[in-house]
C-alpha atoms as a PDB file:
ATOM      1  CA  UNK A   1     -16.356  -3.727   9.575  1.00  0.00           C
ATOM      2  CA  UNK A   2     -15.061  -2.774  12.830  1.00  0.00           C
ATOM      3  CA  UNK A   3     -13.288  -3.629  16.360  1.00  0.00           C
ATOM      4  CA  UNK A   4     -15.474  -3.682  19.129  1.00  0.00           C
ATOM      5  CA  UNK A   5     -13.155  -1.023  20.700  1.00  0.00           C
ATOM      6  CA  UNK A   6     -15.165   1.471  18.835  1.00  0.00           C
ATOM      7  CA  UNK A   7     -18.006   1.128  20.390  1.00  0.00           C
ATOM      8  CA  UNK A   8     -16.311   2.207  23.997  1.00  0.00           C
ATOM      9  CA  UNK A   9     -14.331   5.547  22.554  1.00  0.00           C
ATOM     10  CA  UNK A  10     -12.379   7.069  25.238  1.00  0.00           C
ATOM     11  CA  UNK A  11     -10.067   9.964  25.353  1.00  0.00           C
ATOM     12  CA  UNK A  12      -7.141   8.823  23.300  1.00  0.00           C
ATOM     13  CA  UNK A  13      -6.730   6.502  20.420  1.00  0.00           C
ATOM     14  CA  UNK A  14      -6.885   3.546  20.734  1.00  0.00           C
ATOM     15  CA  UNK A  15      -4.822   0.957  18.343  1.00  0.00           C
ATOM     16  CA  UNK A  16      -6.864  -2.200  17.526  1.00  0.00           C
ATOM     17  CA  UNK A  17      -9.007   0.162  16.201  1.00  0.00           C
ATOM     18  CA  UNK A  18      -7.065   0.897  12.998  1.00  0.00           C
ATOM     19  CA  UNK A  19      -7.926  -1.572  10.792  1.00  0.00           C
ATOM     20  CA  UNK A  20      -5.457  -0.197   8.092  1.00  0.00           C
ATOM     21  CA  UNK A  21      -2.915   2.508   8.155  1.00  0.00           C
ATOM     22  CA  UNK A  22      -4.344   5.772   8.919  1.00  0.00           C
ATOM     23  CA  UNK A  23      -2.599   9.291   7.643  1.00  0.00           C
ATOM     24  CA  UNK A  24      -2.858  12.368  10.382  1.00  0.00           C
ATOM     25  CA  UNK A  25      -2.228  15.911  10.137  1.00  0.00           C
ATOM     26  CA  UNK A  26      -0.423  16.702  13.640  1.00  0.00           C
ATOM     27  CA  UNK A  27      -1.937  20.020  15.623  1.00  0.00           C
ATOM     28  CA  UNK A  28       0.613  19.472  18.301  1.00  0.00           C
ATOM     29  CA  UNK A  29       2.767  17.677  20.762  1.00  0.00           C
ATOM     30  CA  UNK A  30       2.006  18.385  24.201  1.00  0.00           C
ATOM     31  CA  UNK A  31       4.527  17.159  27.369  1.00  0.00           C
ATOM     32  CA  UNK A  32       3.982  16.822  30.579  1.00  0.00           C
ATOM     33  CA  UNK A  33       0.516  15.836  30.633  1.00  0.00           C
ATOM     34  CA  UNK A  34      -0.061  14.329  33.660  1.00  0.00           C
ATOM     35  CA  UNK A  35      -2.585  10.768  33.005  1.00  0.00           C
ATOM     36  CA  UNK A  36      -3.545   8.354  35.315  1.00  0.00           C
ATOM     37  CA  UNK A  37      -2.532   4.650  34.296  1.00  0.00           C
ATOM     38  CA  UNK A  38      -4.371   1.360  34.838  1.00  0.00           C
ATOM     39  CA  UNK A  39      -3.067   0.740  38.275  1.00  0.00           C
ATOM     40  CA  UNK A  40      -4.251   4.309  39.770  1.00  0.00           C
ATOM     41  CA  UNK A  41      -0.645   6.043  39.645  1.00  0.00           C
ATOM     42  CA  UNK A  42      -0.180   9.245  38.105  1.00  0.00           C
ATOM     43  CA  UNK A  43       2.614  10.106  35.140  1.00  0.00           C
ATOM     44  CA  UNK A  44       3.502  12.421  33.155  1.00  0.00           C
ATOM     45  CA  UNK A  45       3.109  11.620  29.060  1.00  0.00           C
ATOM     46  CA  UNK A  46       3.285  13.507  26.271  1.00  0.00           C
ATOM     47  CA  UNK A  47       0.081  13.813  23.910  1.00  0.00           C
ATOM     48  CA  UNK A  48      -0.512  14.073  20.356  1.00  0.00           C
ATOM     49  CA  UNK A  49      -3.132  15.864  19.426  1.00  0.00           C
ATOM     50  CA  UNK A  50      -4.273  15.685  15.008  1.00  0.00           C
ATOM     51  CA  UNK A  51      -6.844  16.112  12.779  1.00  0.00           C
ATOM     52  CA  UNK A  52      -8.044  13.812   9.839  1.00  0.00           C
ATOM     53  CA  UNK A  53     -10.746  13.867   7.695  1.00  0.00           C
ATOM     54  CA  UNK A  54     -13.144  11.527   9.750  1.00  0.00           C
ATOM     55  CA  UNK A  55     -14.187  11.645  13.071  1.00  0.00           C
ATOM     56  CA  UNK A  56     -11.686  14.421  13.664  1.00  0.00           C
ATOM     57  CA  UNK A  57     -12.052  16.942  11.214  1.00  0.00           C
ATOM     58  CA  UNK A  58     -12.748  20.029  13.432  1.00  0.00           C
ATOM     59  CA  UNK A  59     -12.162  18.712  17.085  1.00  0.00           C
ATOM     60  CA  UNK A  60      -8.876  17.443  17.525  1.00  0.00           C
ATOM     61  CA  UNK A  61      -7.920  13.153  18.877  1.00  0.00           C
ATOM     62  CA  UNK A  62      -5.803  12.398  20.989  1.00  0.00           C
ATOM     63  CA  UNK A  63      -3.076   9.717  21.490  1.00  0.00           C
ATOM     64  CA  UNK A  64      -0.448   8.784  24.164  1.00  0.00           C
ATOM     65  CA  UNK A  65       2.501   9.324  21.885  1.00  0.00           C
ATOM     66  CA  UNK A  66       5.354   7.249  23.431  1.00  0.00           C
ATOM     67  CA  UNK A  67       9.182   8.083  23.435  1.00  0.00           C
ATOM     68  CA  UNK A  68       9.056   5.464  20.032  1.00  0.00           C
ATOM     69  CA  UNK A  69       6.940   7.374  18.471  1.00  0.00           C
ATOM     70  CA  UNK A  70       8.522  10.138  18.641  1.00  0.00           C
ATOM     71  CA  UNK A  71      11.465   8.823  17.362  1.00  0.00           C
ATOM     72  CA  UNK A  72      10.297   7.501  14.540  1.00  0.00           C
ATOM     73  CA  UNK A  73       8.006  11.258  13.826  1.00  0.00           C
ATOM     74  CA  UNK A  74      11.577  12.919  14.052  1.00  0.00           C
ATOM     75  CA  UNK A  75      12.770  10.116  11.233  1.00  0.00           C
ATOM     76  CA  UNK A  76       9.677  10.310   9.335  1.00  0.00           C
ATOM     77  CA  UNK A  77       9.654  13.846   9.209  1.00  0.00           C
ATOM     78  CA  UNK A  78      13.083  14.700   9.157  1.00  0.00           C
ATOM     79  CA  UNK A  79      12.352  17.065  11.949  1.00  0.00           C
ATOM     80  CA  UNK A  80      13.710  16.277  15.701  1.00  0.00           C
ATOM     81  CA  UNK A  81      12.195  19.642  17.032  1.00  0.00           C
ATOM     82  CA  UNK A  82       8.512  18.621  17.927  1.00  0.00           C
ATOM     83  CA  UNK A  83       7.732  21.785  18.436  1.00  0.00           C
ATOM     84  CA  UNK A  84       7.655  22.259  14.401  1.00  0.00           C
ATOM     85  CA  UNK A  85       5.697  19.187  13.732  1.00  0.00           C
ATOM     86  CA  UNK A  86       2.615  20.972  13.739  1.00  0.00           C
ATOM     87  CA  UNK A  87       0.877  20.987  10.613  1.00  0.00           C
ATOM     88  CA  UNK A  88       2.793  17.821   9.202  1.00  0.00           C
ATOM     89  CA  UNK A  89       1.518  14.597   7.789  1.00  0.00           C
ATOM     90  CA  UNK A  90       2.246  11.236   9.814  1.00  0.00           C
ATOM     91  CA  UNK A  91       0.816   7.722   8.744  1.00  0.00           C
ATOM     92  CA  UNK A  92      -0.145   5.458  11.926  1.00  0.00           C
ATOM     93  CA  UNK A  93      -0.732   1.677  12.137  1.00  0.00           C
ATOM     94  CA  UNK A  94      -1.903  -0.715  14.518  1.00  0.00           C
ATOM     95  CA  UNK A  95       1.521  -2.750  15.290  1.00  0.00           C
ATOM     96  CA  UNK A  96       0.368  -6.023  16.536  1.00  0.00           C
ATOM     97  CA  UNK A  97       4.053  -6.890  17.425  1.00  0.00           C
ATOM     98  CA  UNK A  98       4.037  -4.047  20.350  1.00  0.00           C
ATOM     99  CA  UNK A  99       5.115  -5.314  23.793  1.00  0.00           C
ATOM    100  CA  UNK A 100       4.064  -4.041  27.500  1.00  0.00           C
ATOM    101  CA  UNK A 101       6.591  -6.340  29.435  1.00  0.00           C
ATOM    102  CA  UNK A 102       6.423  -9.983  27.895  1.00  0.00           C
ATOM    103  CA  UNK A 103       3.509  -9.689  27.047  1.00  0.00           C
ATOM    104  CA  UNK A 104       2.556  -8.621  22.975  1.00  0.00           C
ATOM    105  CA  UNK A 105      -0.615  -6.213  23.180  1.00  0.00           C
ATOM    106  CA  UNK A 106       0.042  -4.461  20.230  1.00  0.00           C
ATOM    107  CA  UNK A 107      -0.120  -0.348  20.191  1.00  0.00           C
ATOM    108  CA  UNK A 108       0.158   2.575  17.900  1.00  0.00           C
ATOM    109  CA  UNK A 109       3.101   2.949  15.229  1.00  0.00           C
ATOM    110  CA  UNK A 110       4.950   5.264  13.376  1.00  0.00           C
ATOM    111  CA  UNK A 111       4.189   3.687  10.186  1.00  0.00           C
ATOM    112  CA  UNK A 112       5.821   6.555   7.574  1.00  0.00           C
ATOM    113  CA  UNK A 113       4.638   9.533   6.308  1.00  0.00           C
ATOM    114  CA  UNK A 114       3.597  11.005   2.441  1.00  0.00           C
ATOM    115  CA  UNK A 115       6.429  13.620   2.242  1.00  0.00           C
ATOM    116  CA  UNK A 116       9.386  10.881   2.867  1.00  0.00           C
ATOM    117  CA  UNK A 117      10.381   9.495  -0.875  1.00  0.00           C
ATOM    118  CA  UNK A 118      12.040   6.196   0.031  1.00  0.00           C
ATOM    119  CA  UNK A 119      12.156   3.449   3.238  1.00  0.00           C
ATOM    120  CA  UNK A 120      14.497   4.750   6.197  1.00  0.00           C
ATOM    121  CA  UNK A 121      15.581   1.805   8.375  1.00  0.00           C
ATOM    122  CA  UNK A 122      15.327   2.797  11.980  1.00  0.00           C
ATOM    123  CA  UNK A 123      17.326   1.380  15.186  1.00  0.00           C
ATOM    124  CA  UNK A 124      15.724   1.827  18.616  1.00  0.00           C
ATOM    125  CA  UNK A 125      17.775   0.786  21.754  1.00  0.00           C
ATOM    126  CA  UNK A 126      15.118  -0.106  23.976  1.00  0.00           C
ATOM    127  CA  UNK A 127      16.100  -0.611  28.074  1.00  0.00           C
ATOM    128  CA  UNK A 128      16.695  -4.011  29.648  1.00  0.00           C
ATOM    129  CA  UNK A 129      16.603  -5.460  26.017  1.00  0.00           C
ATOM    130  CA  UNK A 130      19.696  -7.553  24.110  1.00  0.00           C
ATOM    131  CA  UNK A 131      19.178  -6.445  20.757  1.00  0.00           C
ATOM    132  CA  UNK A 132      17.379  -2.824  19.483  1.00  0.00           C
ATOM    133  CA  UNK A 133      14.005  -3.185  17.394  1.00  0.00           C
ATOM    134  CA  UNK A 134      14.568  -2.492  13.736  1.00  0.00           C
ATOM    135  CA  UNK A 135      11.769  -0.491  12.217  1.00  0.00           C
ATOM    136  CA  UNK A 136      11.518   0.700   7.805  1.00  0.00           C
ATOM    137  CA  UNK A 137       9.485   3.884   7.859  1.00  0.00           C
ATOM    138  CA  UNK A 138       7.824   3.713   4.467  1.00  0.00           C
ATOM    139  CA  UNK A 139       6.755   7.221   2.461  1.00  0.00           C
ATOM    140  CA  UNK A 140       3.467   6.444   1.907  1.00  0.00           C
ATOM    141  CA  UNK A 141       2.057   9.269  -0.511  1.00  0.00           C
ATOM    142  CA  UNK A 142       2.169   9.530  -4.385  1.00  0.00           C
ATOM    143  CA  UNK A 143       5.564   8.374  -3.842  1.00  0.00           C
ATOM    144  CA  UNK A 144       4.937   5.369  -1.956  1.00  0.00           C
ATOM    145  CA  UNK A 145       2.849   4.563  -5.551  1.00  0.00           C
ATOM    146  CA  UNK A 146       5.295   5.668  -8.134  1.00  0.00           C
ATOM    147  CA  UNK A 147       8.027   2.959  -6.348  1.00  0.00           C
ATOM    148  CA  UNK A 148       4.946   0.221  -6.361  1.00  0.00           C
ATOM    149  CA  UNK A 149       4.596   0.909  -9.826  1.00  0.00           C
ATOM    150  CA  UNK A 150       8.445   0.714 -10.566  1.00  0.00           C
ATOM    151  CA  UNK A 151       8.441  -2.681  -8.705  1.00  0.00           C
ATOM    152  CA  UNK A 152       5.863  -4.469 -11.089  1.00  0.00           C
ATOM    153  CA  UNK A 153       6.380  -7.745 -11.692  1.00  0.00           C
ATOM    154  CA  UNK A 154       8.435  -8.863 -14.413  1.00  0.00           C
ATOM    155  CA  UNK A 155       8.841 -12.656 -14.936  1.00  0.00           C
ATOM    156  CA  UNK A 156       6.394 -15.715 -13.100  1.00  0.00           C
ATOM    157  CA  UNK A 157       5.344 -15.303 -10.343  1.00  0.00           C
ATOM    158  CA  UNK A 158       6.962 -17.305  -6.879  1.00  0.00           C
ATOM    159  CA  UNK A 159       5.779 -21.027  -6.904  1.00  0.00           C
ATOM    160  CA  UNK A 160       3.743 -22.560  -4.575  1.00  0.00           C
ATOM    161  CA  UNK A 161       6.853 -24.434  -3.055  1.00  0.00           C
ATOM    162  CA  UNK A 162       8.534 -20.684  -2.749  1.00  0.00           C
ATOM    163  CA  UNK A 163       5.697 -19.033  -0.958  1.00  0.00           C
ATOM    164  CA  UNK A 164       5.212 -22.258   1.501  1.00  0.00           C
ATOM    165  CA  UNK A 165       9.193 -21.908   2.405  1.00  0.00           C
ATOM    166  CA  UNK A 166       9.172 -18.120   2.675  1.00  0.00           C
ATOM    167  CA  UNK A 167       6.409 -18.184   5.438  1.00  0.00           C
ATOM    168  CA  UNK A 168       7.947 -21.269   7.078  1.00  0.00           C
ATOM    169  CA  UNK A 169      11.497 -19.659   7.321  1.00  0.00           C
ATOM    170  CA  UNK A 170       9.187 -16.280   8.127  1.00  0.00           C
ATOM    171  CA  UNK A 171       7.569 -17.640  10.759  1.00  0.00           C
ATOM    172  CA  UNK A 172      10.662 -19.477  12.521  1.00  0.00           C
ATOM    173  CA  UNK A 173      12.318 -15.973  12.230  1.00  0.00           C
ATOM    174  CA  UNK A 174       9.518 -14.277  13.801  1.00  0.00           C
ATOM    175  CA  UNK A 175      10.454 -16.552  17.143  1.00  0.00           C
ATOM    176  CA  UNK A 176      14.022 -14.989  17.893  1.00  0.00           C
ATOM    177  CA  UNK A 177      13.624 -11.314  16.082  1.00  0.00           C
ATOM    178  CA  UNK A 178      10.439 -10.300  14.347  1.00  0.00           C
ATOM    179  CA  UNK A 179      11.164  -7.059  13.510  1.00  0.00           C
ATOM    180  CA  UNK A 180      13.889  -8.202  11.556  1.00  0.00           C
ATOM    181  CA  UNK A 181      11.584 -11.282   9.963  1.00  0.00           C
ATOM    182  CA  UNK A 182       9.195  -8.149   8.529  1.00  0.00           C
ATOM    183  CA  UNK A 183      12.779  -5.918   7.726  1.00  0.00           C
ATOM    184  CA  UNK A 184      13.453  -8.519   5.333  1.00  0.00           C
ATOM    185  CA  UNK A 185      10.151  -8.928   3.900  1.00  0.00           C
ATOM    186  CA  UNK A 186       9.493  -5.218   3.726  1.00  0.00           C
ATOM    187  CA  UNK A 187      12.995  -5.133   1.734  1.00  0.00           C
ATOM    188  CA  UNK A 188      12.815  -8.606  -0.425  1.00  0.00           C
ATOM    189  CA  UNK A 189       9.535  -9.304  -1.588  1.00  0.00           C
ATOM    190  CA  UNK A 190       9.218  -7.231  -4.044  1.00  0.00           C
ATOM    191  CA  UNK A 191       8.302  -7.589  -7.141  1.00  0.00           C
ATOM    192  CA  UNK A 192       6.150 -11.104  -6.628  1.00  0.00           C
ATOM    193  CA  UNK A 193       8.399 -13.076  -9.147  1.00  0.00           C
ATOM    194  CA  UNK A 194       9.973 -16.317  -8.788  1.00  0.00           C
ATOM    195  CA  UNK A 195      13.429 -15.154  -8.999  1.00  0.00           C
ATOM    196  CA  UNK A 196      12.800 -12.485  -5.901  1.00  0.00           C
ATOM    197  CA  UNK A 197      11.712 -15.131  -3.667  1.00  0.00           C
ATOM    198  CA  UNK A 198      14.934 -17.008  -4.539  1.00  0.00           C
ATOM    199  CA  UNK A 199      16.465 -14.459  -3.098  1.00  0.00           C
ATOM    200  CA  UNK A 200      14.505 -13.757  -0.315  1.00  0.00           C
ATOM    201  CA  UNK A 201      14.502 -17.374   0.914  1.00  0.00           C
ATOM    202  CA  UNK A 202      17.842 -17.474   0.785  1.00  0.00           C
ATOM    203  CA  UNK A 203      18.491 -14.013   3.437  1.00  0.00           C
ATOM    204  CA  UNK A 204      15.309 -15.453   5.488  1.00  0.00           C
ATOM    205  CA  UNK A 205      17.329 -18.726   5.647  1.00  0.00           C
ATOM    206  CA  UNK A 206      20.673 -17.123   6.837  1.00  0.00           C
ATOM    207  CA  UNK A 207      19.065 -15.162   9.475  1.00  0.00           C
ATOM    208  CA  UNK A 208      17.556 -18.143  10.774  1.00  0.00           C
ATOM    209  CA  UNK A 209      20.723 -20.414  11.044  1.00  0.00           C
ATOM    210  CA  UNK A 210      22.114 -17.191  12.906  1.00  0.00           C
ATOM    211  CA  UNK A 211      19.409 -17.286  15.172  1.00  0.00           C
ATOM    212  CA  UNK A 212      19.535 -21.095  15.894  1.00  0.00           C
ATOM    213  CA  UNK A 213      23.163 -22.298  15.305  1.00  0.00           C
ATOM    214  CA  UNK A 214      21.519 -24.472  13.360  1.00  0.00           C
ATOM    215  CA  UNK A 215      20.345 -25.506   9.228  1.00  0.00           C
ATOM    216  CA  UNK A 216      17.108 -23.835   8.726  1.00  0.00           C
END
């Protein structure tokens, strides 16, 4: 299985093509790289070059890594200096909820990386925008699976009834703020018993009054 996209590889990375989280070892960050953009101009970016153990195992890829990004590498990693990022781990995604003006294209994320031990919630201000987008940087290495484990369920699983409401109140969320709609499920969802979705229709139902001035 695979996104067309593959069969046109270009340069850099491109997102849709990650059909599940990938984990890079970074070679580099590189400013000042001047690229040409879809409408002809010229500007300067800063590129991320990495190896992984696929197509890039000896020659390094490439992606456009965004002012977000890099952000989120400096959480991840608990490292602001990119110039010692070189030789660290870094798990991508493909964020479908990634705008370019109104428009949601989706793009590369900072997903987490295997030496962080526990979520980090991240603010971004972002220009020209009311409210900053909430990211939860995950640790996504043998840590990542010693807290799944931890989390096992323990009691009955959510009813029917439960998981219909969670996505309905889910979904209405996602309208005003979904980066907080997938906060909350990152953080409440866990463990899959009935009790936890109590709980978690209850915050999703909050936010959602908030957002509408309304019942839910």
């Amino acid at each position: 299985m695979g996104h067309f996209e593959e069969l046109y590889p270009g340069r850099f990375l491109k997102g849709v093509t990650l059909l599940a989280p990938k984990t890079i070892r970074i070679v580099e960050v590189v400013g000042n790289v001047e690229l040409e953009g879809d409408d002809g101009s010229v500007k300067s970016k800063a590129v991320l070059r990495y190896k992984d153990g696929d197509k890039h195992k000896d020659k390094p890829g490439e992606i456009v890594w965004v002012r977000t990004n890099a952000q989120l590498a400096a959480v991840a990693l608990n490292e602001p200096d990119y110039t010692k990022w070189g030789g660290r781990l870094l798990t991508i995604h493909h964020d479908k909820t990634v705008a370019f003006g109104k428009e949601k294209k989706g793009g590369i994320r900072v997903l987490g990386s295997p030496d962080m031990t526990s979520s980090v919630e991240v603010s971004i201000k972002m220009p020209r925008r009311k409210h900053p987008l909430i990211y939860v940087l995950q640790p996504t290495g043998n840590a990542a699976k010693a807290s799944a484990a931890a989390k096992q369920p323990n009691g009955p699983g959510p009813t029917t009834a439960q998981t219909s409401e969670a996505k309905r109140l889910r979904d209405k969320l996602d309208e005003h703020n979904p980066e907080l709609a997938a906060r909350i499920f990152a953080e409440h969802s866990t463990p899959y018993t009935s009790e936890q979705y109590t709980a978690l229709i209850a915050v999703l139902a909050a936010e959602v009054r908030s957002a509408e001035g309304g019942p839910a």
